[in-house]
PDB file of N, CA and C in Angstrom:
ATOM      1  N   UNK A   1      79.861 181.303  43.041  1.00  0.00           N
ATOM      2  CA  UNK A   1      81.315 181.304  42.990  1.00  0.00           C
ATOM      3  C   UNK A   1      81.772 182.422  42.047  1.00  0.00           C
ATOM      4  N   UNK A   2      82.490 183.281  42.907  1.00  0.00           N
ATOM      5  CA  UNK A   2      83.040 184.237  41.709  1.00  0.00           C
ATOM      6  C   UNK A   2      83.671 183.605  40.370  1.00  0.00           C
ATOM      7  N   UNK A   3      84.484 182.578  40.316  1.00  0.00           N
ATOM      8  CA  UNK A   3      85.252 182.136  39.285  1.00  0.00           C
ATOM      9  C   UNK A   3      84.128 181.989  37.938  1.00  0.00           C
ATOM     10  N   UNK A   4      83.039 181.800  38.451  1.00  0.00           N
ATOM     11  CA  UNK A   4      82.031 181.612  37.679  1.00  0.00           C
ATOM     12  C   UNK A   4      81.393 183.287  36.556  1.00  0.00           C
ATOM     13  N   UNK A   5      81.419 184.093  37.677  1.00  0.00           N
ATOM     14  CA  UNK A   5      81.023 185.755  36.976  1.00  0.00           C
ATOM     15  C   UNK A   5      82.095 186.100  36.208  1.00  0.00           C
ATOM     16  N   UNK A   6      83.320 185.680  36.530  1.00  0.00           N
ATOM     17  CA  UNK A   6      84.843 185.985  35.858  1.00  0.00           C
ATOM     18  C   UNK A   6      84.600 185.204  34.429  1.00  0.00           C
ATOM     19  N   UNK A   7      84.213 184.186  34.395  1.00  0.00           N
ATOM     20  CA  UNK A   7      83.586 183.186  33.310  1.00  0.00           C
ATOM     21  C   UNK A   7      82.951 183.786  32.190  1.00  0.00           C
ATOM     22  N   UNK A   8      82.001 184.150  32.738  1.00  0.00           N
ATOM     23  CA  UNK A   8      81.100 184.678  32.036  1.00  0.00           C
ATOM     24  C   UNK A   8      80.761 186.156  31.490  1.00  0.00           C
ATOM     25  N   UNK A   9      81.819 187.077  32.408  1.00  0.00           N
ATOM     26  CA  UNK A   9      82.287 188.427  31.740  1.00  0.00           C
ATOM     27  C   UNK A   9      83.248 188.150  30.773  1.00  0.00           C
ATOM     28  N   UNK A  10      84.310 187.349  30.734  1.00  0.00           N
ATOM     29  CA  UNK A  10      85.168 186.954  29.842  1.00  0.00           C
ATOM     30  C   UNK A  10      84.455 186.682  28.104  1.00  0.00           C
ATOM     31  N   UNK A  11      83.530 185.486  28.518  1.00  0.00           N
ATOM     32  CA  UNK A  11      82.557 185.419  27.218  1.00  0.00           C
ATOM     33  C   UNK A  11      81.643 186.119  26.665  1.00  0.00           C
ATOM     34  N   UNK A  12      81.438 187.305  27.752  1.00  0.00           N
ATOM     35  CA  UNK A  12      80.551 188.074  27.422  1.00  0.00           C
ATOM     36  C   UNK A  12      81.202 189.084  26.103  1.00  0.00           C
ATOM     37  N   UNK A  13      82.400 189.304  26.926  1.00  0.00           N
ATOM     38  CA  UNK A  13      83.494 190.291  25.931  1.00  0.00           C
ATOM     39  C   UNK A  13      84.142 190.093  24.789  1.00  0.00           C
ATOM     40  N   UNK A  14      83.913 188.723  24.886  1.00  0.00           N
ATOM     41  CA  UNK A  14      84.156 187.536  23.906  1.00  0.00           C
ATOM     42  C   UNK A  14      85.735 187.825  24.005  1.00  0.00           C
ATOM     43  N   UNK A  15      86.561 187.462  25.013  1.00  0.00           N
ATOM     44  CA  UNK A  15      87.825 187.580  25.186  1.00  0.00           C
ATOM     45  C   UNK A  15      88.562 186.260  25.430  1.00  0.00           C
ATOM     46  N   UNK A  16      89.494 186.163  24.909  1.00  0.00           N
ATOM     47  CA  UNK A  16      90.343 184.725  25.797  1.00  0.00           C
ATOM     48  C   UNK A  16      90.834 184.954  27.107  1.00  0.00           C
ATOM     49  N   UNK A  17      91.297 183.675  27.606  1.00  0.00           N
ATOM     50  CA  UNK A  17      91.935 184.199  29.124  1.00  0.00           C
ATOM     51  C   UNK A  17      93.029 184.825  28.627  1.00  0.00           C
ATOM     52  N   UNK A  18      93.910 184.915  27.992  1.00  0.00           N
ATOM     53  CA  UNK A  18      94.898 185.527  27.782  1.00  0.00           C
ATOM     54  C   UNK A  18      94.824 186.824  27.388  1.00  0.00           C
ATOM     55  N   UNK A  19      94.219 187.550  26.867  1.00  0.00           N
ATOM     56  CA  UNK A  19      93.544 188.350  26.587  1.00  0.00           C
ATOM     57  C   UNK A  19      93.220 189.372  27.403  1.00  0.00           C
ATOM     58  N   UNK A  20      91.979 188.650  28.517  1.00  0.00           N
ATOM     59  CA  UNK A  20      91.475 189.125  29.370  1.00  0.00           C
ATOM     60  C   UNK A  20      92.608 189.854  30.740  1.00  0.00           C
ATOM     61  N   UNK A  21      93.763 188.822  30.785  1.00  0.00           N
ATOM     62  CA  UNK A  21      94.752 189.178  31.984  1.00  0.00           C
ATOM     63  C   UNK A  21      95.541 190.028  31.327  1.00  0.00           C
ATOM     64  N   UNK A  22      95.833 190.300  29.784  1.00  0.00           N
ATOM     65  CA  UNK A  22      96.471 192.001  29.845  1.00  0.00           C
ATOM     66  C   UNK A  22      96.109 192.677  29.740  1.00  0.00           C
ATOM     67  N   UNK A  23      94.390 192.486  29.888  1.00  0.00           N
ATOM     68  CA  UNK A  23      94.289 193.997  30.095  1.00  0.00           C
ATOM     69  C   UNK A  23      93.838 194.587  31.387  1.00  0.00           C
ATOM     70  N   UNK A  24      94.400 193.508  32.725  1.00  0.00           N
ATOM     71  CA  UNK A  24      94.314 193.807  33.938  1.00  0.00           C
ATOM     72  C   UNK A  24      95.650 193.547  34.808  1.00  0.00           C
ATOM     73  N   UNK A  25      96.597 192.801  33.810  1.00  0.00           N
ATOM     74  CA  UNK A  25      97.906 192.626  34.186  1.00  0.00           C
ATOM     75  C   UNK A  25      98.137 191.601  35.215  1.00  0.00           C
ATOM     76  N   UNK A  26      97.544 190.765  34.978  1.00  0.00           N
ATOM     77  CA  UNK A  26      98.135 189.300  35.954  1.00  0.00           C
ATOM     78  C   UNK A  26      97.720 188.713  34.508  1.00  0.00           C
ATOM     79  N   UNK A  27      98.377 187.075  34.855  1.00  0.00           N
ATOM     80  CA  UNK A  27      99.199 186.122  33.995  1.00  0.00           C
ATOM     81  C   UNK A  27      97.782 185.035  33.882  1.00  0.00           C
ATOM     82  N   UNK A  28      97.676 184.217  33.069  1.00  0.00           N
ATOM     83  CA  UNK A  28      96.312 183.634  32.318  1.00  0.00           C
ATOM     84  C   UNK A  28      96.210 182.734  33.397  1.00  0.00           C
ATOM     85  N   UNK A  29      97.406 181.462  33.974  1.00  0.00           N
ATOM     86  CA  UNK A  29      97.234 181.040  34.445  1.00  0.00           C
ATOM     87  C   UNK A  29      96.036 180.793  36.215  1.00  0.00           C
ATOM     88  N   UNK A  30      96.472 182.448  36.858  1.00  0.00           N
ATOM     89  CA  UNK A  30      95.416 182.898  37.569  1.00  0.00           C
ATOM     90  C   UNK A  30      94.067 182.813  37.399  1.00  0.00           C
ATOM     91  N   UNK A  31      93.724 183.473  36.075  1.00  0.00           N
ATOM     92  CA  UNK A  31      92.266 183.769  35.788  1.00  0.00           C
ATOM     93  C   UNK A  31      91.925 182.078  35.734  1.00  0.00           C
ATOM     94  N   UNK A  32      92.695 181.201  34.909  1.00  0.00           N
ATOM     95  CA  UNK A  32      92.203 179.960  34.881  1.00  0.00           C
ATOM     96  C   UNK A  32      91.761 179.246  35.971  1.00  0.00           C
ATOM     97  N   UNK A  33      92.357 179.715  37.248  1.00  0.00           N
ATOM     98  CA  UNK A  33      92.176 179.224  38.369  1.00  0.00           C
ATOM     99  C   UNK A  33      91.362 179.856  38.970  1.00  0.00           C
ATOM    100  N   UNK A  34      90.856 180.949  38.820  1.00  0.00           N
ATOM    101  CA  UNK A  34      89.326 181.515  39.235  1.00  0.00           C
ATOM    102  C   UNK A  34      88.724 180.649  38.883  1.00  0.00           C
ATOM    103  N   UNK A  35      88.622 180.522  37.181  1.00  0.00           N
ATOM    104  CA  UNK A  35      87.474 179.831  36.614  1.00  0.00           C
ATOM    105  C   UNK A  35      86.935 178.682  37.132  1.00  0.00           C
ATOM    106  N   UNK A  36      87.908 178.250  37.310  1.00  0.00           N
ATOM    107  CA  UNK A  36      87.612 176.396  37.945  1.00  0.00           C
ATOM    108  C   UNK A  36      87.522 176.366  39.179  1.00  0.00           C
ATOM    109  N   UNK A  37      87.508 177.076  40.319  1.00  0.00           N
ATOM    110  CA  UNK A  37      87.064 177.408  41.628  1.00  0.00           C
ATOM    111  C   UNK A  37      88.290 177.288  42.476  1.00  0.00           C
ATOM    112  N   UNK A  38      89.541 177.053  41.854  1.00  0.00           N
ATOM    113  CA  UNK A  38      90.685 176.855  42.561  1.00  0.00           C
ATOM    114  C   UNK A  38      91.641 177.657  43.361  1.00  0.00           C
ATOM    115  N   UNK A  39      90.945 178.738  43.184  1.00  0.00           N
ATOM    116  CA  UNK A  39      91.229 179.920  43.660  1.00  0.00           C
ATOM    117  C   UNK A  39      90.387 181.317  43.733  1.00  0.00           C
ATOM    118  N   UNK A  40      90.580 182.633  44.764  1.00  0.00           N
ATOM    119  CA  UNK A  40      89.931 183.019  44.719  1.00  0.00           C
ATOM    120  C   UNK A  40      90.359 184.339  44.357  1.00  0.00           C
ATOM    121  N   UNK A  41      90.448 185.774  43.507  1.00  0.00           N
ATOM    122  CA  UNK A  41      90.794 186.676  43.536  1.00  0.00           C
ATOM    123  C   UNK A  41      91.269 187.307  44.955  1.00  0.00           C
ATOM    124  N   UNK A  42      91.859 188.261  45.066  1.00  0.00           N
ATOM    125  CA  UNK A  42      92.125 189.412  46.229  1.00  0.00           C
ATOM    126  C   UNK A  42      91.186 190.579  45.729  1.00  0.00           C
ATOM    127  N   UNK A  43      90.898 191.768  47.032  1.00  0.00           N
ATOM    128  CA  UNK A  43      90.232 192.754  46.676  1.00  0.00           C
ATOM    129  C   UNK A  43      90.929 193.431  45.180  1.00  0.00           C
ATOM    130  N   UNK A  44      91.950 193.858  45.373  1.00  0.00           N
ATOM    131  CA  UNK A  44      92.570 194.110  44.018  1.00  0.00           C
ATOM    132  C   UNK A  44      92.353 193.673  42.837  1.00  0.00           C
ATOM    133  N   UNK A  45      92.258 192.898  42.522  1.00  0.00           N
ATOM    134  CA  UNK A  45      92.003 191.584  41.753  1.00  0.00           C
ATOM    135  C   UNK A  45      90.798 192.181  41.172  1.00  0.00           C
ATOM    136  N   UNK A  46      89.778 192.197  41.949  1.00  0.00           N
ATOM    137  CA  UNK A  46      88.447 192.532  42.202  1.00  0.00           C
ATOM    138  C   UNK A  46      88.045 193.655  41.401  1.00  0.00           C
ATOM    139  N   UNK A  47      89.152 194.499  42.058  1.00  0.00           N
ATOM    140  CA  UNK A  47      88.731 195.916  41.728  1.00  0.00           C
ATOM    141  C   UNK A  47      89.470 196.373  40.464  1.00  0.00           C
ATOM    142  N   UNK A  48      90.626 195.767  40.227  1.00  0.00           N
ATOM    143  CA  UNK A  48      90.887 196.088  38.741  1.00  0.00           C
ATOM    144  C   UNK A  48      89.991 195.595  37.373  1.00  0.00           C
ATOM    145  N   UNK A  49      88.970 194.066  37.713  1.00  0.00           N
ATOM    146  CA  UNK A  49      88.610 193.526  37.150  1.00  0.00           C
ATOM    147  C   UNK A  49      87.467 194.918  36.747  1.00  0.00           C
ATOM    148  N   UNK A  50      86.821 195.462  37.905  1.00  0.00           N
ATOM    149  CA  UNK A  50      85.675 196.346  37.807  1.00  0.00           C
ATOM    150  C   UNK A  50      86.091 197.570  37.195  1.00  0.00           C
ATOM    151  N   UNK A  51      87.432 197.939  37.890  1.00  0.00           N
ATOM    152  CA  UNK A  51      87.646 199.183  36.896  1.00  0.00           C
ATOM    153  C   UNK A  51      87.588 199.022  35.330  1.00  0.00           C
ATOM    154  N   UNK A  52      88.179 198.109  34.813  1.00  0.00           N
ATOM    155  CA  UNK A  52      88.995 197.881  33.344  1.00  0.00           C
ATOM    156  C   UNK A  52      87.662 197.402  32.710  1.00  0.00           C
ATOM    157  N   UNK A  53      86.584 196.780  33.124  1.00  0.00           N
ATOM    158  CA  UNK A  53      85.476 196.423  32.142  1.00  0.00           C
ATOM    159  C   UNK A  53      84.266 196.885  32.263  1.00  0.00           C
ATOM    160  N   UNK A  54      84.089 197.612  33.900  1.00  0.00           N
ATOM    161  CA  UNK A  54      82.971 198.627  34.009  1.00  0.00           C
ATOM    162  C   UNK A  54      82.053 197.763  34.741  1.00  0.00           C
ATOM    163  N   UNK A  55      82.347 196.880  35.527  1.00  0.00           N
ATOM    164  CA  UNK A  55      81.945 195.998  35.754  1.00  0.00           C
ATOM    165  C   UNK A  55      81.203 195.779  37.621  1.00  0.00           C
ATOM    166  N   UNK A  56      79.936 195.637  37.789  1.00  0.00           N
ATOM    167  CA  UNK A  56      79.724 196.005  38.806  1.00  0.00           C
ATOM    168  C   UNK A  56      80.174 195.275  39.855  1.00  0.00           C
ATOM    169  N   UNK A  57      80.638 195.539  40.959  1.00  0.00           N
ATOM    170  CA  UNK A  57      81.203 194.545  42.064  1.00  0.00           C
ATOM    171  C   UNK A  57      79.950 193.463  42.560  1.00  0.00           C
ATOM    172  N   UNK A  58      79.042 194.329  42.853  1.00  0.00           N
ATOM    173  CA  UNK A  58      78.068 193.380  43.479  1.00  0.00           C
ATOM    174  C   UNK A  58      77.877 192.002  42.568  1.00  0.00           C
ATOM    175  N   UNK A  59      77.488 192.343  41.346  1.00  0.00           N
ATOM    176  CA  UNK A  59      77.479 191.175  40.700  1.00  0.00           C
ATOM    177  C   UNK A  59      78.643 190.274  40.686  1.00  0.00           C
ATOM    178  N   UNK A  60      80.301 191.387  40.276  1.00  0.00           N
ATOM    179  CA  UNK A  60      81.186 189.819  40.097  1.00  0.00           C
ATOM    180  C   UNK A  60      81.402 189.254  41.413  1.00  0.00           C
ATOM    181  N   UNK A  61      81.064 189.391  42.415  1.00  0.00           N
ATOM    182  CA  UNK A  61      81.044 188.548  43.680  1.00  0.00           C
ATOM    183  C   UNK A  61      79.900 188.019  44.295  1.00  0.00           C
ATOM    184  N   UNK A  62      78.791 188.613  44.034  1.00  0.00           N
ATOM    185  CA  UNK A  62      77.707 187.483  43.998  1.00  0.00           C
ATOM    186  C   UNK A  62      76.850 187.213  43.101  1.00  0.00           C
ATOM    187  N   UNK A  63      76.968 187.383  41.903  1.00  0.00           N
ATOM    188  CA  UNK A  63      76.267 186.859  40.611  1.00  0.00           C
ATOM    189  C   UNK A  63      74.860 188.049  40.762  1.00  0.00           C
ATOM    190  N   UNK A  64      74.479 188.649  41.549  1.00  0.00           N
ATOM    191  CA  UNK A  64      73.362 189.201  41.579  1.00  0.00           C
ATOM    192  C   UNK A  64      73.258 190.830  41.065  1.00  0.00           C
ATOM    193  N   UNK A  65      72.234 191.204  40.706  1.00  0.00           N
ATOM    194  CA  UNK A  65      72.206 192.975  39.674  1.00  0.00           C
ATOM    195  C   UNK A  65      72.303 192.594  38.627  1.00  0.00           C
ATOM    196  N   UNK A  66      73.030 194.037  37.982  1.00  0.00           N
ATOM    197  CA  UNK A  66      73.611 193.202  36.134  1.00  0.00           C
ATOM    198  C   UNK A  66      75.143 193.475  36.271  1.00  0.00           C
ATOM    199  N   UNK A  67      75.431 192.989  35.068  1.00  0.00           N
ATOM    200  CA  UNK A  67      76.834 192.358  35.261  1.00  0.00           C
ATOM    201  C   UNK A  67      77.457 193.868  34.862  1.00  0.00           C
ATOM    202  N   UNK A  68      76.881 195.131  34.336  1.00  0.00           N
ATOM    203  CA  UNK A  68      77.847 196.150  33.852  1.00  0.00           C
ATOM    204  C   UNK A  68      76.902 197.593  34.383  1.00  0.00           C
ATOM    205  N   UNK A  69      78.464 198.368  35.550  1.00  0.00           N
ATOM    206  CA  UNK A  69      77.304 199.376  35.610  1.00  0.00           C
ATOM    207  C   UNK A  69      76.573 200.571  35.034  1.00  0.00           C
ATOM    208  N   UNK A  70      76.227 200.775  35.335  1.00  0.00           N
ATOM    209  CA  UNK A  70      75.028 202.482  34.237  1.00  0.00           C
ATOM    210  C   UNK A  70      76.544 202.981  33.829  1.00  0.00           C
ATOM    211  N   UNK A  71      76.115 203.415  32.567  1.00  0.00           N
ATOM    212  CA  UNK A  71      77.611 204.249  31.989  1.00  0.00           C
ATOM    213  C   UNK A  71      76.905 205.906  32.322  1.00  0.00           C
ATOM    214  N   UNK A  72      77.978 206.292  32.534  1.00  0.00           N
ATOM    215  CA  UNK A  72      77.829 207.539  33.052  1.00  0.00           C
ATOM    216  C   UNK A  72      77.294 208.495  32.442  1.00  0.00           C
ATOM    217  N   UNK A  73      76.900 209.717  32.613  1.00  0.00           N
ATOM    218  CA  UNK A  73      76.809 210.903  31.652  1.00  0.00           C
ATOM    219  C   UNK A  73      77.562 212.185  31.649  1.00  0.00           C
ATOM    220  N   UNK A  74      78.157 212.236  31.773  1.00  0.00           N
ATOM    221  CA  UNK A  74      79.282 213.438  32.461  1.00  0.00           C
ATOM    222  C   UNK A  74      80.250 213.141  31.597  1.00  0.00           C
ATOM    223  N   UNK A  75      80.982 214.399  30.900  1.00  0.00           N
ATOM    224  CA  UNK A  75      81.611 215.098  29.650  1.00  0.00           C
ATOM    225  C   UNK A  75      82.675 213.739  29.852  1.00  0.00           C
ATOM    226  N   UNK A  76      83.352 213.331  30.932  1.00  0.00           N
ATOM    227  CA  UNK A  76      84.952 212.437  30.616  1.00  0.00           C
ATOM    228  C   UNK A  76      84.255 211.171  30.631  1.00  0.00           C
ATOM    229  N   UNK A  77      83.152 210.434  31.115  1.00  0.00           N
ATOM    230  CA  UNK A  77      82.463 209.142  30.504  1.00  0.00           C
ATOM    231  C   UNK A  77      82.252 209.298  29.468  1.00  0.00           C
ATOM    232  N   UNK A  78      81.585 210.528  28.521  1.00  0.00           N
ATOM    233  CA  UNK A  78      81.057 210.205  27.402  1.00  0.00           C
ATOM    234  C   UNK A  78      82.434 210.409  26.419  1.00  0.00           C
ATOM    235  N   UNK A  79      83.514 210.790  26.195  1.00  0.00           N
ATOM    236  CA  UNK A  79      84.660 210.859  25.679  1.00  0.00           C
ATOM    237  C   UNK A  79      85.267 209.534  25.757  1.00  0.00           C
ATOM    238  N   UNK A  80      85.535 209.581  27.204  1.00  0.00           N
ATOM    239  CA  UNK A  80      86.075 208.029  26.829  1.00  0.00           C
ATOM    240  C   UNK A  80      85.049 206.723  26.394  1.00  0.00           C
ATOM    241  N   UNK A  81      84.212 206.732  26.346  1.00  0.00           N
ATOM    242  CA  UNK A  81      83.319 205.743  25.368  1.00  0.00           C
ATOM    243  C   UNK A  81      83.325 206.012  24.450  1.00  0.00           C
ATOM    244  N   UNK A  82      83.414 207.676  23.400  1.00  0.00           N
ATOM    245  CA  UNK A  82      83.688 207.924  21.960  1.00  0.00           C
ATOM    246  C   UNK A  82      85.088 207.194  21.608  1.00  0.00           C
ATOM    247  N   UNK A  83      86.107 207.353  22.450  1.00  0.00           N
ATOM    248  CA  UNK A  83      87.816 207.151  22.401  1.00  0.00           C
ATOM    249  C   UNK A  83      88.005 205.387  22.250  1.00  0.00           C
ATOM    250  N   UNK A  84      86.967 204.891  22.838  1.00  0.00           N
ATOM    251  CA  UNK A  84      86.993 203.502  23.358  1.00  0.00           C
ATOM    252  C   UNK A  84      88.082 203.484  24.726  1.00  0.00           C
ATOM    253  N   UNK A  85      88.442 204.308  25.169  1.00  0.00           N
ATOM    254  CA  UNK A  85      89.410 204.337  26.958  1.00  0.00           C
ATOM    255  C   UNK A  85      88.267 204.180  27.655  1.00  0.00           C
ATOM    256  N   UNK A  86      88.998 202.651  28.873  1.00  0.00           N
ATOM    257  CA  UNK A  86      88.540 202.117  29.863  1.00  0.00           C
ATOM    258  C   UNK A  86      89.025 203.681  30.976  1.00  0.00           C
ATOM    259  N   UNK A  87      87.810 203.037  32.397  1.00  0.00           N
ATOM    260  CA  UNK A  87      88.483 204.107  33.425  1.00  0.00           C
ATOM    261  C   UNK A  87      90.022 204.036  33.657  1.00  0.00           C
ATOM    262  N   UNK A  88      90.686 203.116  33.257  1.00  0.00           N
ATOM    263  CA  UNK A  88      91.912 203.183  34.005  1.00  0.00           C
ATOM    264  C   UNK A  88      92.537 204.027  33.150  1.00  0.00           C
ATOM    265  N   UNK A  89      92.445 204.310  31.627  1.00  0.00           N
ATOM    266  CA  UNK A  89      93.046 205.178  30.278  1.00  0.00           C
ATOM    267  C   UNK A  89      92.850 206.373  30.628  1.00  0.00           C
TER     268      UNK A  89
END
Protein backbone atom coordinates (compact mmCIF):
# COMPACT_ATOMS: atom_id res chain seq x y z
CA UNK A 1 0.00 0.00 0.00
CA UNK A 2 1.44 3.21 -0.93
CA UNK A 3 0.00 5.00 2.22
CA UNK A 4 2.41 2.84 3.87
CA UNK A 5 5.95 4.17 1.80
CA UNK A 6 4.36 7.77 2.41
CA UNK A 7 4.63 6.53 6.19
CA UNK A 8 7.69 5.73 6.28
CA UNK A 9 9.47 8.48 4.09
CA UNK A 10 7.76 10.88 6.41
CA UNK A 11 9.67 9.15 9.48
CA UNK A 12 12.44 8.66 7.68
CA UNK A 13 12.80 12.60 7.34
CA UNK A 14 11.69 12.71 10.64
CA UNK A 15 8.87 15.14 9.53
CA UNK A 16 5.27 15.63 10.81
CA UNK A 17 2.33 15.33 8.54
CA UNK A 18 2.04 18.83 8.65
CA UNK A 19 5.22 19.50 7.80
CA UNK A 20 5.56 17.08 5.22
CA UNK A 21 2.32 18.67 3.09
CA UNK A 22 4.12 22.17 2.89
CA UNK A 23 6.56 21.23 1.48
CA UNK A 24 4.51 19.62 -1.36
CA UNK A 25 1.49 21.86 -0.89
CA UNK A 26 -1.61 19.84 -0.13
CA UNK A 27 -3.26 20.05 3.37
CA UNK A 28 -2.25 17.30 6.33
CA UNK A 29 -5.48 16.02 6.32
CA UNK A 30 -4.78 14.15 2.78
CA UNK A 31 -1.46 12.74 3.68
CA UNK A 32 -3.35 11.34 6.81
CA UNK A 33 -5.53 9.59 4.59
CA UNK A 34 -2.81 8.00 2.54
CA UNK A 35 -1.45 6.81 5.68
CA UNK A 36 -4.34 4.84 6.85
CA UNK A 37 -5.21 3.39 3.38
CA UNK A 38 -8.20 5.66 2.92
CA UNK A 39 -7.16 7.03 0.10
CA UNK A 40 -4.97 6.96 -2.66
CA UNK A 41 -2.61 9.77 -4.10
CA UNK A 42 -3.04 10.98 -7.95
CA UNK A 43 -0.03 10.79 -10.38
CA UNK A 44 0.73 14.33 -9.26
CA UNK A 45 0.62 13.65 -5.89
CA UNK A 46 3.13 11.06 -6.75
CA UNK A 47 5.31 12.99 -8.55
CA UNK A 48 5.61 15.99 -6.42
CA UNK A 49 6.17 13.66 -3.50
CA UNK A 50 9.37 12.32 -5.72
CA UNK A 51 10.41 15.53 -6.88
CA UNK A 52 10.55 17.44 -3.35
CA UNK A 53 12.35 14.46 -1.41
CA UNK A 54 14.31 12.70 -4.18
CA UNK A 55 12.41 10.00 -3.82
CA UNK A 56 12.23 7.01 -6.12
CA UNK A 57 8.81 6.23 -7.73
CA UNK A 58 9.26 2.64 -7.99
CA UNK A 59 9.62 2.29 -4.43
CA UNK A 60 6.84 4.88 -3.20
CA UNK A 61 4.35 2.76 -5.14
CA UNK A 62 5.53 -0.51 -4.62
CA UNK A 63 7.69 -0.58 -1.58
CA UNK A 64 10.42 -2.24 -3.74
CA UNK A 65 14.42 -0.70 -4.65
CA UNK A 66 15.48 1.94 -2.11
CA UNK A 67 13.45 4.48 -0.98
CA UNK A 68 15.92 7.56 -2.34
CA UNK A 69 17.39 7.87 -5.74
CA UNK A 70 21.38 8.00 -6.60
CA UNK A 71 22.05 11.75 -6.07
CA UNK A 72 23.45 12.98 -8.99
CA UNK A 73 26.86 14.24 -10.03
CA UNK A 74 26.56 17.03 -12.34
CA UNK A 75 27.60 20.76 -11.30
CA UNK A 76 23.44 21.85 -10.43
CA UNK A 77 22.93 18.42 -8.18
CA UNK A 78 25.99 19.02 -6.43
CA UNK A 79 25.09 22.88 -5.62
CA UNK A 80 21.89 22.28 -4.74
CA UNK A 81 22.85 19.63 -2.08
CA UNK A 82 25.69 22.27 -0.86
CA UNK A 83 22.50 25.05 -0.81
CA UNK A 84 20.24 22.37 0.80
CA UNK A 85 17.52 23.23 -2.57
CA UNK A 86 15.21 20.38 -3.37
CA UNK A 87 14.71 19.80 -7.38
CA UNK A 88 11.78 21.89 -7.32
CA UNK A 89 14.21 25.18 -5.76
Amino acid sequence: MIGDQIKALRKTLDLTQQAFCERIGIKRNTIAKYETGRGEPIDAVVSLICREFDVSEEWLRTGKGKMFKEKGTDALDILASEYGMSQSD
